[in-house]
Protein backbone atom coordinates (compact mmCIF):
# COMPACT_ATOMS: atom_id res chain seq x y z
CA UNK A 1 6.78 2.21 -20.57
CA UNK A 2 4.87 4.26 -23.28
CA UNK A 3 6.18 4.99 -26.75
CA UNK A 4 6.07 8.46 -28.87
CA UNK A 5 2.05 7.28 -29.89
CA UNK A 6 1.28 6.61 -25.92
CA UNK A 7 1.34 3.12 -26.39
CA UNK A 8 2.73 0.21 -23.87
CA UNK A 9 5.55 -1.07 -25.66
CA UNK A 10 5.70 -4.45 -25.70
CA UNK A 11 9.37 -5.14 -24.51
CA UNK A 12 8.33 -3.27 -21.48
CA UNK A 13 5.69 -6.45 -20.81
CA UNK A 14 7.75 -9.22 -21.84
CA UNK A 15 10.90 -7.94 -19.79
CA UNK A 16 10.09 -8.19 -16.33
CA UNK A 17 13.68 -8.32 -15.36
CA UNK A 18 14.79 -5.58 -16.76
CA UNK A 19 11.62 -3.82 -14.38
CA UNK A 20 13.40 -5.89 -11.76
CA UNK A 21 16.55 -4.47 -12.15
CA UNK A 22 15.53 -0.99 -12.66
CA UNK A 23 13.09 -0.72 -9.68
CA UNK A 24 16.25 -1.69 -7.41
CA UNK A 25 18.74 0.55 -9.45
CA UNK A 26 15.98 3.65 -9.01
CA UNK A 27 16.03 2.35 -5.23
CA UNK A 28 20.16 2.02 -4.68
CA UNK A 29 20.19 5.44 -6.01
CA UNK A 30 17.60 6.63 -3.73
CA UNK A 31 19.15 5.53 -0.48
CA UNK A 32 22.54 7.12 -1.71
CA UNK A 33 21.08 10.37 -2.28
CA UNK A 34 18.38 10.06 0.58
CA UNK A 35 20.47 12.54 2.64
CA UNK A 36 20.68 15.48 0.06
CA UNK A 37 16.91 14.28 -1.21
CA UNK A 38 15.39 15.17 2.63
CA UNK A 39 16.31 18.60 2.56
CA UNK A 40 14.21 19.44 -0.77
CA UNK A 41 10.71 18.44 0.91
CA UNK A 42 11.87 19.69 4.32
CA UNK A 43 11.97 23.09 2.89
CA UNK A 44 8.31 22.59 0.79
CA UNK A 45 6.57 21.30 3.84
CA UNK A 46 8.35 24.62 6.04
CA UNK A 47 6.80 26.97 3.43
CA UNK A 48 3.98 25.01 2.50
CA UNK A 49 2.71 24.41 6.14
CA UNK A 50 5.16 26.68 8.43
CA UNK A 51 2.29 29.90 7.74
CA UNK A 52 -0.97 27.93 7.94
CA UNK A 53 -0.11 26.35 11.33
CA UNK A 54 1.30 29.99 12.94
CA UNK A 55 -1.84 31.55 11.80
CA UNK A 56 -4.07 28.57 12.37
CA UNK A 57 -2.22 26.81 15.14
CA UNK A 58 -5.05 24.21 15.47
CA UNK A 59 -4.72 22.85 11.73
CA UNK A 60 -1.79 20.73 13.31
CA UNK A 61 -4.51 18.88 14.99
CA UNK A 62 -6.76 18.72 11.57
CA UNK A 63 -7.44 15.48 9.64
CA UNK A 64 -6.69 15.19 6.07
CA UNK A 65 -7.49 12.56 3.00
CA UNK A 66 -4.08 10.46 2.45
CA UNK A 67 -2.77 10.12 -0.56
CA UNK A 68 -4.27 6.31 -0.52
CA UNK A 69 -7.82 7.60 0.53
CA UNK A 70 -7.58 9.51 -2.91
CA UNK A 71 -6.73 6.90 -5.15
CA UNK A 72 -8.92 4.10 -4.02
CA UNK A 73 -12.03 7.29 -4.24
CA UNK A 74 -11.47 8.93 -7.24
CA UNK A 75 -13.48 7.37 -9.59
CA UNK A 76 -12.76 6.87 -13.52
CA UNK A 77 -12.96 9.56 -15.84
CA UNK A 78 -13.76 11.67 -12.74
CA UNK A 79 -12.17 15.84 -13.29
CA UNK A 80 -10.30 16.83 -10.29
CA UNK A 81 -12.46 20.11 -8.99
CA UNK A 82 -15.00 17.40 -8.94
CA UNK A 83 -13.15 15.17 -7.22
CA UNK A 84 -11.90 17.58 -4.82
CA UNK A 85 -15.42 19.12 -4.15
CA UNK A 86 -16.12 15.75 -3.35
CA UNK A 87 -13.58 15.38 -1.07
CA UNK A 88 -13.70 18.51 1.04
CA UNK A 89 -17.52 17.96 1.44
CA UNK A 90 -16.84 14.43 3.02
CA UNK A 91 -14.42 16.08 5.33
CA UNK A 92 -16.97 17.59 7.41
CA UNK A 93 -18.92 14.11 7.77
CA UNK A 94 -15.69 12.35 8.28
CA UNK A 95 -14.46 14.15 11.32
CA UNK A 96 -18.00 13.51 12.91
CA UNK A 97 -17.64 10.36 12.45
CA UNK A 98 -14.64 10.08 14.15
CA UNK A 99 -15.76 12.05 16.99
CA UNK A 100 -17.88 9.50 17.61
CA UNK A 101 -15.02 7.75 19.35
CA UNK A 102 -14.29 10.16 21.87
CA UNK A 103 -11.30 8.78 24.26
CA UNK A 104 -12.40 9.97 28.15
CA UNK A 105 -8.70 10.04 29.26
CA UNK A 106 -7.16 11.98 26.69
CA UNK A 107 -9.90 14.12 26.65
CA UNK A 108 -9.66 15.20 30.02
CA UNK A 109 -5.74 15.64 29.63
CA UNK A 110 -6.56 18.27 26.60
CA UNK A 111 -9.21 19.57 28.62
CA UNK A 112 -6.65 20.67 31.25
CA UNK A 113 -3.63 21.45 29.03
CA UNK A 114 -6.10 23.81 27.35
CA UNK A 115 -7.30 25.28 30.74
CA UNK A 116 -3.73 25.62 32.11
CA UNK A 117 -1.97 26.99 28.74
CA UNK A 118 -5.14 29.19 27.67
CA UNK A 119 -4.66 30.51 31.35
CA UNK A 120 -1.37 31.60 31.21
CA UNK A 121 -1.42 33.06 27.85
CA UNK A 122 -4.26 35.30 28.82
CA UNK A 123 -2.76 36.68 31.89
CA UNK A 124 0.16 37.09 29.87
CA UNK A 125 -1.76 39.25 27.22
CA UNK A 126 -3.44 41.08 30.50
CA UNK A 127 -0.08 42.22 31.46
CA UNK A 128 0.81 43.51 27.89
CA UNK A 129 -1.88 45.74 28.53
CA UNK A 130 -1.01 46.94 32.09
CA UNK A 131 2.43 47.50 30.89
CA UNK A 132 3.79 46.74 27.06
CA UNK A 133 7.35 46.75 28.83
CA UNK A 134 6.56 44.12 30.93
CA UNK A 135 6.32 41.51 28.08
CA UNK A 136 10.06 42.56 26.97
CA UNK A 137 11.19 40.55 30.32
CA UNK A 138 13.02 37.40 30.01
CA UNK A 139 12.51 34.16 31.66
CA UNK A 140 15.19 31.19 30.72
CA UNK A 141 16.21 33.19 27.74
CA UNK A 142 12.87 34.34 25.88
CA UNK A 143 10.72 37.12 26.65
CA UNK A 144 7.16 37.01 27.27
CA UNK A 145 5.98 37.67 24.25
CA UNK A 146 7.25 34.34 22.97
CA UNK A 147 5.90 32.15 26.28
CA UNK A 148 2.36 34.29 25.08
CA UNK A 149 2.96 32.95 21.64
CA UNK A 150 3.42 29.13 22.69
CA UNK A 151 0.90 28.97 25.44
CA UNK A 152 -1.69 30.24 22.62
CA UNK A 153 -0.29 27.90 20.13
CA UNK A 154 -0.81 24.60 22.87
CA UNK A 155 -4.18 25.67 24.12
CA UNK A 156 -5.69 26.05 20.23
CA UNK A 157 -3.85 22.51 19.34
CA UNK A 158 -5.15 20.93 22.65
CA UNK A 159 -8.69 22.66 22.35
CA UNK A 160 -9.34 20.67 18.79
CA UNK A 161 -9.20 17.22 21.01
CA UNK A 162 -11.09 18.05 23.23
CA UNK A 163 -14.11 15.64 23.19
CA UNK A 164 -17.83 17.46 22.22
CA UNK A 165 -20.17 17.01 25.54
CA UNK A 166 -23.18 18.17 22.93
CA UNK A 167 -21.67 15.30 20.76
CA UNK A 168 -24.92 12.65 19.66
CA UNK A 169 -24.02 9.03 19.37
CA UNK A 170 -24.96 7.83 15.93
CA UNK A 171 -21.88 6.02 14.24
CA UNK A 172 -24.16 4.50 11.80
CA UNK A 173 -25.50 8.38 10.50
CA UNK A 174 -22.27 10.03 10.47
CA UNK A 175 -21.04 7.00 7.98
CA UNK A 176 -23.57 7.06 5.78
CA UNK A 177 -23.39 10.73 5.31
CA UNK A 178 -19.47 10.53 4.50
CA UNK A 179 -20.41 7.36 2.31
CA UNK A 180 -22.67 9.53 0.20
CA UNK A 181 -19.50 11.74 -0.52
CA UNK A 182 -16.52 9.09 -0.57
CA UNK A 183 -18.51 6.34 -2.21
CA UNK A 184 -16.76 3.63 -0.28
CA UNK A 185 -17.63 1.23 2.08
CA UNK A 186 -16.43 -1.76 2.15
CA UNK A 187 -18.64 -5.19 3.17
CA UNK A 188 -16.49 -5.64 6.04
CA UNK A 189 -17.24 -1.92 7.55
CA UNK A 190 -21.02 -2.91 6.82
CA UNK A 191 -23.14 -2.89 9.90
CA UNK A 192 -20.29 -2.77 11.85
CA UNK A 193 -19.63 1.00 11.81
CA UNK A 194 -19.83 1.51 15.79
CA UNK A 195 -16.39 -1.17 16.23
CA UNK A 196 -12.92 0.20 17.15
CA UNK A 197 -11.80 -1.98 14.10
CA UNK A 198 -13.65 -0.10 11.61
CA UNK A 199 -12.72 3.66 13.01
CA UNK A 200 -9.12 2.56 12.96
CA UNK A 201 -9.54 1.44 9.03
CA UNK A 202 -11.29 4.93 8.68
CA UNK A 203 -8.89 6.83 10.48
CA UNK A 204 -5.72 5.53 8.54
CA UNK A 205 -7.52 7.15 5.60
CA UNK A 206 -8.10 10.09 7.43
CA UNK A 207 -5.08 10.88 9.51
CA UNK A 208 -4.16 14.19 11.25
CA UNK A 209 -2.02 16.29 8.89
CA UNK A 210 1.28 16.16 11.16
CA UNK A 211 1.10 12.23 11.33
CA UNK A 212 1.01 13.07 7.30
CA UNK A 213 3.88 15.28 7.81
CA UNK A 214 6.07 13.13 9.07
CA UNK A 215 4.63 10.58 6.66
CA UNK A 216 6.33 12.12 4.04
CA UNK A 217 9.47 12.80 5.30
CA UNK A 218 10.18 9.11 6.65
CA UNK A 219 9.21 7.92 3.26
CA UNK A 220 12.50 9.43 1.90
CA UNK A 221 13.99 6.99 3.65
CA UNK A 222 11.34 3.81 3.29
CA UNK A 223 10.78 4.04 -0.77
CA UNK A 224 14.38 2.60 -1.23
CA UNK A 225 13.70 -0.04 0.76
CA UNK A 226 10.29 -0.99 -0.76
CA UNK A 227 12.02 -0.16 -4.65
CA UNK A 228 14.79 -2.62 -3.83
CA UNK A 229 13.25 -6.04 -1.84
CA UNK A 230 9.21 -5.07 -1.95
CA UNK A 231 8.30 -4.07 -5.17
CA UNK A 232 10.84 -6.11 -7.28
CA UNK A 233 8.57 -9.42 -5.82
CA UNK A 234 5.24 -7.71 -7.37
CA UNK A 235 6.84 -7.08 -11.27
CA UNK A 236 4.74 -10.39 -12.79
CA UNK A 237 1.27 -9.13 -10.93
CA UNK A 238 2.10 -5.53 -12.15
CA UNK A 239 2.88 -6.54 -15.75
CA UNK A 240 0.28 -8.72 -15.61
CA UNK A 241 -2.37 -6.01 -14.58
CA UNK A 242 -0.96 -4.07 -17.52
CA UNK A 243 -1.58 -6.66 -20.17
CA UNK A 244 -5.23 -7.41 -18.68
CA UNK A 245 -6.37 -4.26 -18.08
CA UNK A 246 -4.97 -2.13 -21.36
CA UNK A 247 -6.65 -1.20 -24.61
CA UNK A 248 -5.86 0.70 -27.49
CA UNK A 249 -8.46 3.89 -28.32
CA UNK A 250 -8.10 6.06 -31.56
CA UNK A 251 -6.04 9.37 -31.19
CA UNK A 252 -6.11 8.44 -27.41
CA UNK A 253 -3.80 5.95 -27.16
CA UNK A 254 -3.60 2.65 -24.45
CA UNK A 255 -5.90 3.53 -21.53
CA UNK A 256 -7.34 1.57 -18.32
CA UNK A 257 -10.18 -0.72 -19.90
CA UNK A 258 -12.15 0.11 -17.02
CA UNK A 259 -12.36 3.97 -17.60
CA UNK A 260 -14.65 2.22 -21.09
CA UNK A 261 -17.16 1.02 -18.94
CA UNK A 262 -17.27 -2.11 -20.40
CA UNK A 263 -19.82 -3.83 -18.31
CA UNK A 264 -19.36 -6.84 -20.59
CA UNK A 265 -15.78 -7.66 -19.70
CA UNK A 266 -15.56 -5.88 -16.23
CA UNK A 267 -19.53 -5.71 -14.93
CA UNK A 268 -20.22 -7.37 -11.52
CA UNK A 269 -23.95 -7.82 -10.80
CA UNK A 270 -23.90 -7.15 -7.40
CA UNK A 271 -23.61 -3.37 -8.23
CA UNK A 272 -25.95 -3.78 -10.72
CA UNK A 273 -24.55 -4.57 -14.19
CA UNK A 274 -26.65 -6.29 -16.88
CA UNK A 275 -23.11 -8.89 -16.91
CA UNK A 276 -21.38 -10.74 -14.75
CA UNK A 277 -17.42 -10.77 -15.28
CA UNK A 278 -14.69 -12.86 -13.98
CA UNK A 279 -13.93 -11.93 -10.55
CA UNK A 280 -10.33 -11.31 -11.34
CA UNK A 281 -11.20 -8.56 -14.46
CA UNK A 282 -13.65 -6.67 -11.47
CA UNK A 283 -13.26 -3.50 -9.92
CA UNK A 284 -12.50 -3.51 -6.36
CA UNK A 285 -16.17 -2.32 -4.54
CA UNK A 286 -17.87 -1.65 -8.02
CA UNK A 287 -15.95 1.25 -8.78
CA UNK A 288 -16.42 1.11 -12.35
CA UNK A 289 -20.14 0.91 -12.12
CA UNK A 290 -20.30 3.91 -9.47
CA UNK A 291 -17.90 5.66 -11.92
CA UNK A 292 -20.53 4.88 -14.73
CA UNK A 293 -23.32 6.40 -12.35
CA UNK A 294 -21.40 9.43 -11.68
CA UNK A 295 -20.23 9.86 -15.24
CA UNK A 296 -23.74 10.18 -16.74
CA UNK A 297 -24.91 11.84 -13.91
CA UNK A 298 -22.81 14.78 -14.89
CA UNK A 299 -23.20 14.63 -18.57
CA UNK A 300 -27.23 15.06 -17.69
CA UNK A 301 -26.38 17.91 -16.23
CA UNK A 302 -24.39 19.29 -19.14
CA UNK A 303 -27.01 18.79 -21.34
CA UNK A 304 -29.64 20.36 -19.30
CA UNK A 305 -27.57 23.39 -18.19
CA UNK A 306 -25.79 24.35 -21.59
């Protein structure tokens, strides 16, 4: 795509079958290798989760960004520790949002899977106490010890589901206070923050980290597929997006025009530009003009600080 200066070639715009046919070679190869490929990010997500959930058993039941939340909220020309202290502050507001949604029946169920597990896994550690021995005992093949381990595990997963009683109703608050951090909210979420339609929007943004998990690992297996009949169909709107949206900058190289700011070509008044543009050369939300806001915002701060 880029040559040795960084710069879209221009055989890689006018050749959108030779995209075609490489998308769908990338994919063939994919699915042929798909059964070695899964044992690579098997292994990362055993040691890259495997210790956090034994020590923390209840981060199995914690919510994380996606990796689509992320790119739709990081903004242009935006650093990463910014954009992650933006994102871990919204994470607090986020989960209270959803816990606005509490589901009665499930609730209860966690309620007494908690009760029964936390239960047994404190008599258990009682007994270790009467009598150490006692936990070497085996029932169906594993001692104590290990039923003290599980129980504990279940009731701290099942504990984290458990619906708030203290919890105060205010959909429309909790938004707004993730809003501030996420800076997205889309027209059709406006007003309309207290509907099951919107927290299920929200919530595939914000999934719990096992669904994101096994995310991952099934997409091993669904990228070839998308590579060989989905994406192929999308080459013209992709190229075409390229050729729109690209411009050369000295000693930079081609970049996104809309990381320029050029309110002239890409402004959109209802987010308050001085211009309006075609509604095809917009950002999606006025992202480029929150961008803008943001950007200064920090370079103020520069100034005044050092």
């Amino acid at each position: 795509m880029f040559d040795s200066k960084f710069c879209v070639r221009k055989e890689f715009l006018t050749s959108p079958d030779v995209l075609r046919k490489r998308l769908i070679f990338v994919g063939i190869a994919m699915l042929i290798l798909s059964p070695c490929l899964v044992i690579f990010p098997l292994v990362y997500v055993i040691l890259r989760h495997a210790e956090e959930i034994y020590n923390h058993p209840s981060t199995a039941s914690s919510r994380r960004w996606s990796n689509l939340s992320r790119w739709i909220f990081r903004e242009y020309n935006e650093v990463d520790h910014f954009f992650r202290h933006r994102m871990n502050n919204s994470a607090v507001h986020s989960l209270n949002y959803l816990k606005q949604f509490p589901t009665p029946l499930v609730s209860i169920m966690a309620k007494f899977v908690s009760f029964v597990s936390g239960g047994l896994a404190g008599a258990l550690i009682i007994i270790g106490f009467v009598g150490e021995s006692i936990l070497e005992g085996h029932i169906f093949g594993r001692n104590l010890l290990w039923y003290t381990i599980v129980f504990g595990t279940i009731a701290a997963i099942s504990r984290k589901v458990v619906a708030d009683e203290l919890q105060v109703f205010d959909p429309e608050g909790a938004m707004c206070l993730a809003v501030h951090q996420t800076h997205y909210m889309p027209k059709r979420w406006r007003g309309k923050e207290n509907s099951e339609l919107v927290r299920r929007e929200f919530e595939t943004l914000f999934p719990y980290t096992i669904i994101m998990l096994l995310e991952e690992m099934a997409s091993i297996f669904i990228t070839p597929y998308l590579l060989i009949s989905e994406v192929p169909k999308r080459v013209d709107d992709i190229l075409r997006f390229i050729s729109d949206f690209t411009i050369y900058v000295d000693g930079v190289g081609d970049v996104c025009s809309l990381s320029l700011f050029n309110f002239k070509k890409h402004g959109n008044r209802n987010y308050g530009s001085p211009f309006n543009a075609l509604k095809g050369l917009r950002s999606s939300q006025g992202k480029m003009e929150k961008s803008f806001l943001r950007y200064m915002q920090f370079q103020v701060f520069l100034l005044l600080f050092y």
